[in-house]
Protein backbone atom coordinates (compact mmCIF):
# COMPACT_ATOMS: atom_id res chain seq x y z
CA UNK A 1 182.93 151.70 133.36
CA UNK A 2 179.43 153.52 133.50
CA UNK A 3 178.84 155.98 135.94
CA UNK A 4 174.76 156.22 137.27
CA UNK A 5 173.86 158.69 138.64
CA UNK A 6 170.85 159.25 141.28
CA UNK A 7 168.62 161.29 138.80
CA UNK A 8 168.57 157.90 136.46
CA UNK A 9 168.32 155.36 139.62
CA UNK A 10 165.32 157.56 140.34
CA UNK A 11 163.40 157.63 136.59
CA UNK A 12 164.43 153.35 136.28
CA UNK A 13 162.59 153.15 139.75
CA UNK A 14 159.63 155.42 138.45
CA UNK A 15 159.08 153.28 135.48
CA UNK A 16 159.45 150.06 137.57
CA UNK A 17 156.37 151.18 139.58
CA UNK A 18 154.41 151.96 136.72
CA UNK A 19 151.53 149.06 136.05
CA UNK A 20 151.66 147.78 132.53
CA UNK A 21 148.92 148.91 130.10
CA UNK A 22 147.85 145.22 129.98
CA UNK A 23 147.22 145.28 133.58
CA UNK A 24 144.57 148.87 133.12
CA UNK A 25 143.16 147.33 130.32
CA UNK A 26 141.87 143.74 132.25
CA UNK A 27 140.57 146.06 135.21
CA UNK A 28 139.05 148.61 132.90
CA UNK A 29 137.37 145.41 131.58
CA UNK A 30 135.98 143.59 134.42
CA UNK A 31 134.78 147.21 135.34
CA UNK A 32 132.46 147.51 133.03
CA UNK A 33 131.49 143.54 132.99
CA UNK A 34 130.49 144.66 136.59
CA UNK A 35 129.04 147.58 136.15
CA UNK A 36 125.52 146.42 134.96
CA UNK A 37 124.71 143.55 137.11
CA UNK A 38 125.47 145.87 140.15
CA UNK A 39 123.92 148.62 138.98
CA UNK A 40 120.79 146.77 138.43
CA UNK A 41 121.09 145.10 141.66
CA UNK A 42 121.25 148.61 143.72
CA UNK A 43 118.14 149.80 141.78
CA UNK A 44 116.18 146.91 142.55
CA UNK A 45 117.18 147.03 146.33
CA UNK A 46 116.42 151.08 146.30
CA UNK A 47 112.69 150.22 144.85
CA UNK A 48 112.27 147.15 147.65
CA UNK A 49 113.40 148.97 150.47
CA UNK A 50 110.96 151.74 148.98
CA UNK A 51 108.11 149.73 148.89
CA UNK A 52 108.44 147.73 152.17
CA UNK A 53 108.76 151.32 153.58
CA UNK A 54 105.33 152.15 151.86
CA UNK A 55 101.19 151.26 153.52
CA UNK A 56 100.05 149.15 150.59
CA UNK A 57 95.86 149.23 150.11
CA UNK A 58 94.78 145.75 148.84
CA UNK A 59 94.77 146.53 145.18
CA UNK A 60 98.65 146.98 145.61
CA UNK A 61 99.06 144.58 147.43
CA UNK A 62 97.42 142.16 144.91
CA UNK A 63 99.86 142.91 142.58
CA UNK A 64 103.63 143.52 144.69
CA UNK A 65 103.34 140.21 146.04
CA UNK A 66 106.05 137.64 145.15
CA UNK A 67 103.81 135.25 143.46
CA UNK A 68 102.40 137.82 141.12
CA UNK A 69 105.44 139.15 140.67
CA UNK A 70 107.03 135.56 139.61
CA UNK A 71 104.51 134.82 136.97
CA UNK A 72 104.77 137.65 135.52
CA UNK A 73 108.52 138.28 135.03
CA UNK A 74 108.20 134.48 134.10
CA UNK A 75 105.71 135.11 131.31
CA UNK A 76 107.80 138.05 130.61
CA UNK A 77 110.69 135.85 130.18
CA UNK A 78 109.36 132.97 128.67
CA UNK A 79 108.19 135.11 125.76
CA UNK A 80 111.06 136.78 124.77
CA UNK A 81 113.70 133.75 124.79
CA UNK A 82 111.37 132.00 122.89
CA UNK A 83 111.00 134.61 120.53
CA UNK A 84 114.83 135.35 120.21
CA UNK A 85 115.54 131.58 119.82
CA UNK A 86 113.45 131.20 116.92
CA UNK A 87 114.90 134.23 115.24
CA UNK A 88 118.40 133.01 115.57
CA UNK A 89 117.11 129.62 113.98
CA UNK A 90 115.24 130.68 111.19
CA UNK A 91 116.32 134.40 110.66
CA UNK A 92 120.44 133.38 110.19
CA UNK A 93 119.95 130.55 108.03
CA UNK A 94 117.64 132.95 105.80
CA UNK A 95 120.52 135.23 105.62
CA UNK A 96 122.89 132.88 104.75
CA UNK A 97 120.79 131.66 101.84
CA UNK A 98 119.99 135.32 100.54
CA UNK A 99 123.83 135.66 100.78
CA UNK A 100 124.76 132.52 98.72
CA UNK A 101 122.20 133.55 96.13
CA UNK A 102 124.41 135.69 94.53
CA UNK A 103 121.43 137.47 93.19
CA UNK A 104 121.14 141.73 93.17
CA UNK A 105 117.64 141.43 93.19
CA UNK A 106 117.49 139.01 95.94
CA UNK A 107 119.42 141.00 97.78
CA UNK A 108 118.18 144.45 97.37
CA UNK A 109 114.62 142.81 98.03
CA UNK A 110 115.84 141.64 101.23
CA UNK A 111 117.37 144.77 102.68
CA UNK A 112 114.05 146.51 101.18
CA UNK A 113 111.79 143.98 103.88
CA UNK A 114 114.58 144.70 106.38
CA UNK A 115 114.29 148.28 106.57
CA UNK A 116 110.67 148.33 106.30
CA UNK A 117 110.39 145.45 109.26
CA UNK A 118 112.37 147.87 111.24
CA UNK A 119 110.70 151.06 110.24
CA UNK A 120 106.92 149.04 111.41
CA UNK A 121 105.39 150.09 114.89
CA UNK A 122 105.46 146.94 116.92
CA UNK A 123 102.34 147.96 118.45
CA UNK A 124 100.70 147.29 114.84
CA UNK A 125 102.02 144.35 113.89
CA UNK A 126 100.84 142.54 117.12
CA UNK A 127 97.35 144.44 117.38
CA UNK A 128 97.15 143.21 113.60
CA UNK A 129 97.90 139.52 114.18
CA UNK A 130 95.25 139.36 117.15
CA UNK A 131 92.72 141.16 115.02
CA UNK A 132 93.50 138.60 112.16
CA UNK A 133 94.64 135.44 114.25
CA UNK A 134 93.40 135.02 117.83
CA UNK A 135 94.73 136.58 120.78
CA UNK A 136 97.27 134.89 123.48
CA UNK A 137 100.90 133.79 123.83
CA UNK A 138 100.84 132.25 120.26
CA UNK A 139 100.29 135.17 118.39
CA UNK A 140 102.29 137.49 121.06
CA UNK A 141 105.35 134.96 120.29
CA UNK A 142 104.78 134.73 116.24
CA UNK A 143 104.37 139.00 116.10
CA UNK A 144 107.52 138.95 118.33
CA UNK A 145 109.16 137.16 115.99
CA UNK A 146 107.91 139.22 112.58
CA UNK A 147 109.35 142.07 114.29
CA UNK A 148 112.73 140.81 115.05
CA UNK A 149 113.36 138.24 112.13
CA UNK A 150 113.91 141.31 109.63
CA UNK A 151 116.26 143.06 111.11
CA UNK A 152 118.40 140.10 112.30
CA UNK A 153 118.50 138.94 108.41
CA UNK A 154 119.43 142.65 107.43
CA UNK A 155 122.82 142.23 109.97
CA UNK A 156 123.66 139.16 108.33
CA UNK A 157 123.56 139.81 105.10
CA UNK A 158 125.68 143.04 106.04
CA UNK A 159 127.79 140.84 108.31
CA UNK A 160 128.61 138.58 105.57
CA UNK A 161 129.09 141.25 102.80
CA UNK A 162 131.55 142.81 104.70
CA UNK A 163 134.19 140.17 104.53
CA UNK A 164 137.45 140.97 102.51
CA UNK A 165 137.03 139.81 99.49
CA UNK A 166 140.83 138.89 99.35
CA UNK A 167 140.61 137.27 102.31
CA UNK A 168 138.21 134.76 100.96
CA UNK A 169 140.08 134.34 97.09
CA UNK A 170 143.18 133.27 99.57
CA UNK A 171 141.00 130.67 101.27
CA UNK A 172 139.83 129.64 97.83
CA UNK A 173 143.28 129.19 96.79
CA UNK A 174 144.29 127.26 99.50
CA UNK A 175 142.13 124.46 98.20
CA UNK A 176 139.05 125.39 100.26
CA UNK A 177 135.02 124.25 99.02
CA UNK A 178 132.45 127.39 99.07
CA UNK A 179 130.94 125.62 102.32
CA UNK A 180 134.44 125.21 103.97
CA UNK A 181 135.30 129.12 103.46
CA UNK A 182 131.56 130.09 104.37
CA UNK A 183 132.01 127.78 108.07
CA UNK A 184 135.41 128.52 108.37
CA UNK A 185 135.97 132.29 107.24
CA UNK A 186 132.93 133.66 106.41
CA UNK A 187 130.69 133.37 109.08
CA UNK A 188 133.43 133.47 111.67
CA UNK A 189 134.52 137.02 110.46
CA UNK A 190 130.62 138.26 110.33
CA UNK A 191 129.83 136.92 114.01
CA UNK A 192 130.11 140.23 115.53
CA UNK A 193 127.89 141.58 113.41
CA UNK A 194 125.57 138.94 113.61
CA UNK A 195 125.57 138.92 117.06
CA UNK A 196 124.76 142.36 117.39
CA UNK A 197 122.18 141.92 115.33
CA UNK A 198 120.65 139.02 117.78
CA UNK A 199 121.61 140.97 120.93
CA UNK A 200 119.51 143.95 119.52
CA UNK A 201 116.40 141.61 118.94
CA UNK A 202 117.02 140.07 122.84
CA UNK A 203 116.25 143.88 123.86
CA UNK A 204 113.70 144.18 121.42
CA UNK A 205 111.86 141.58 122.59
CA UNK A 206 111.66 142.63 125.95
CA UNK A 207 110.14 146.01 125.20
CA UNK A 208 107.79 144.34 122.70
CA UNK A 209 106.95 141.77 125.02
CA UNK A 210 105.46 144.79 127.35
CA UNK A 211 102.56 145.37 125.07
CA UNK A 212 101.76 141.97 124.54
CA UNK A 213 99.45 142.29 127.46
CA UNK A 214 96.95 144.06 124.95
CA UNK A 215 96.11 140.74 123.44
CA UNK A 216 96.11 138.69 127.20
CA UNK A 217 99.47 137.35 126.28
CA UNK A 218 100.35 137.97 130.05
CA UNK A 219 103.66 139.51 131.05
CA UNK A 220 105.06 142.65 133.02
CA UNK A 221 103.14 144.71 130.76
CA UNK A 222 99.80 143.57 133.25
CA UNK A 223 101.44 145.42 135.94
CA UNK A 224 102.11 148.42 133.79
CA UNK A 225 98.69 148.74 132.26
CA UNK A 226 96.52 147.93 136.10
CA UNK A 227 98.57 150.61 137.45
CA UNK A 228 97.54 153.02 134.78
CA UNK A 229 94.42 152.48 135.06
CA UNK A 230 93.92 151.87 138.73
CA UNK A 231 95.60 154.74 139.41
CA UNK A 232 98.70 153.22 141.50
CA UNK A 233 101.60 154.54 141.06
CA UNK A 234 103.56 152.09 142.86
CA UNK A 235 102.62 149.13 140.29
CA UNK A 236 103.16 151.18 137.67
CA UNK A 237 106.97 152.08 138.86
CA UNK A 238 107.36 148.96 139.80
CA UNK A 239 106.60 146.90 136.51
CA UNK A 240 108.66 149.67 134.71
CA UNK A 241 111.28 149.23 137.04
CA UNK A 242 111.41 144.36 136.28
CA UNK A 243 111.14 145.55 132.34
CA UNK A 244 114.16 147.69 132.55
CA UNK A 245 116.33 146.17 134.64
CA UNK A 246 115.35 142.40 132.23
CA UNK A 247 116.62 144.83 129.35
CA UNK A 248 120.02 146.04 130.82
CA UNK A 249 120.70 142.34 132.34
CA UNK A 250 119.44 140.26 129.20
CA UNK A 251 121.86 142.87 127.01
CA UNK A 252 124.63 142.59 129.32
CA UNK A 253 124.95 138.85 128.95
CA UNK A 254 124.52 139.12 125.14
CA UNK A 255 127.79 141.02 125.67
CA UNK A 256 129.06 138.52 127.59
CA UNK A 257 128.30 135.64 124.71
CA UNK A 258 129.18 138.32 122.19
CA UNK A 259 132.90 138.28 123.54
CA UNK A 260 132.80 134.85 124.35
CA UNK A 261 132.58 133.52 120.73
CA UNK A 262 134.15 136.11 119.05
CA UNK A 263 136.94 135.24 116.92
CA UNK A 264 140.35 136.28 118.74
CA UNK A 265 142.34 139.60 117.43
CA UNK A 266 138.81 141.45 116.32
């Protein structure tokens, strides 16, 4: 027969109490799932209280009206979904065909492109398309996507290079087609990376989509620009304010897709 004695009832009750790790990790987790949506909430109700506190002259009040302020953060928005949808259609399936090429020089041309696409001043590339093209939402939405489609094929490519090579010879062996281990292993394996190549190029797009004003493609960036040069500060914070807090909100719920479809144990 076992004798306990009170020091050892004590530590068994100490562990007892103590939460699993499980338990810190799901909290930690919807912490920071939290964490942007609310901080982006208390901003925007700090810089509304703000300027309902302020005496607006009519230029101001022009502009921080809810119907102005609507269109634009709907242009805004318009233009850089748009733009990211179109670079996931045409940018993925590019890197997927540069991948299967199995060619050095294909390849080493491609991440060549990619690094210079991502080393070009946005600024440029749309100023150059209007002065080329025509100005507008068409050639604010294809300059959005010449800056973004680069990149995203460089994170494929890498994506897909970076899958164990034994992994896929098993797959092989197991009886599996080139297409069935690219769908089934491949791509699978190379989503995170892809993804974060696509959630980069949401946030891209959002900043880019700023100076498409420049070419009367509409947008936040109107707010941004009139308050510089009307002088009014309050615009000007304001419309820096919508851009950010689009940024921080679009990224967070790449995140949240980014989890979502990525494969379990990674």
């Amino acid at each position: 027969m076992s004798i306990v004695t009170e020091t050892e009832v004590s530590l068994v009750d100490d562990l007892k109490a103590v939460p699993d790790g499980s338990g810190r990790r799901r909290y930690g987790r919807l912490a920071r799932i939290a964490a942007a949506p609310v901080v982006v909430g208390f901003v925007l109700l700090a810089t509304y209280l703000w300027i309902a506190s302020m005496q607006l002259d009519s230029i101001e009040k022009r502009t921080l009206n809810a119907d102005y302020l609507f269109a634009r953060i709907s242009e805004h928005l318009v233009l850089t979904v748009a733009a990211s949808a179109l670079v996931a259609i045409l940018a993925i399936p590019a890197g997927i065909a540069v991948y299967r090429s199995r060619s050095k020089v294909v390849h080493t041309v491609a991440f060549g492109l990619a690094n210079i696409g991502q080393a070009t001043p946005a600024v440029g590339v749309v100023i150059l398309l209007a002065i080329v093209w025509q100005t507008g939402f068409a050639t604010a939405l294809v300059a959005l996507v010449a800056y973004s489609f680069l990149p995203v094929l460089r994170n494929t490519l890498i994506g897909l290079e970076q899958v164990d090579a034994g992994v896929k010879e098993a797959a092989r062996g197991m009886g599996m087609t080139y297409s069935q281990v690219l769908r089934r292993i491949e791509l699978p394996l190379a989503s995170p990376v892809i993804l974060a190549g696509l959630r980069t190029a949401l946030v891209f797009c959002v900043s880019v989509a700023t100076i498409a004003t420049f070419i009367n493609a509409g947008g936040l960036g109107d707010m941004i620009v009139n308050g510089l040069k009307l002088q009014r500060f309050p615009v000007l914070f304001v419309g820096a304010i919508l851009v950010a807090a689009i940024a921080v909100l679009i990224d967070w719920i790449a995140g949240l897709v980014e989890e979502f479809v990525k494969p379990r144990g990674l």
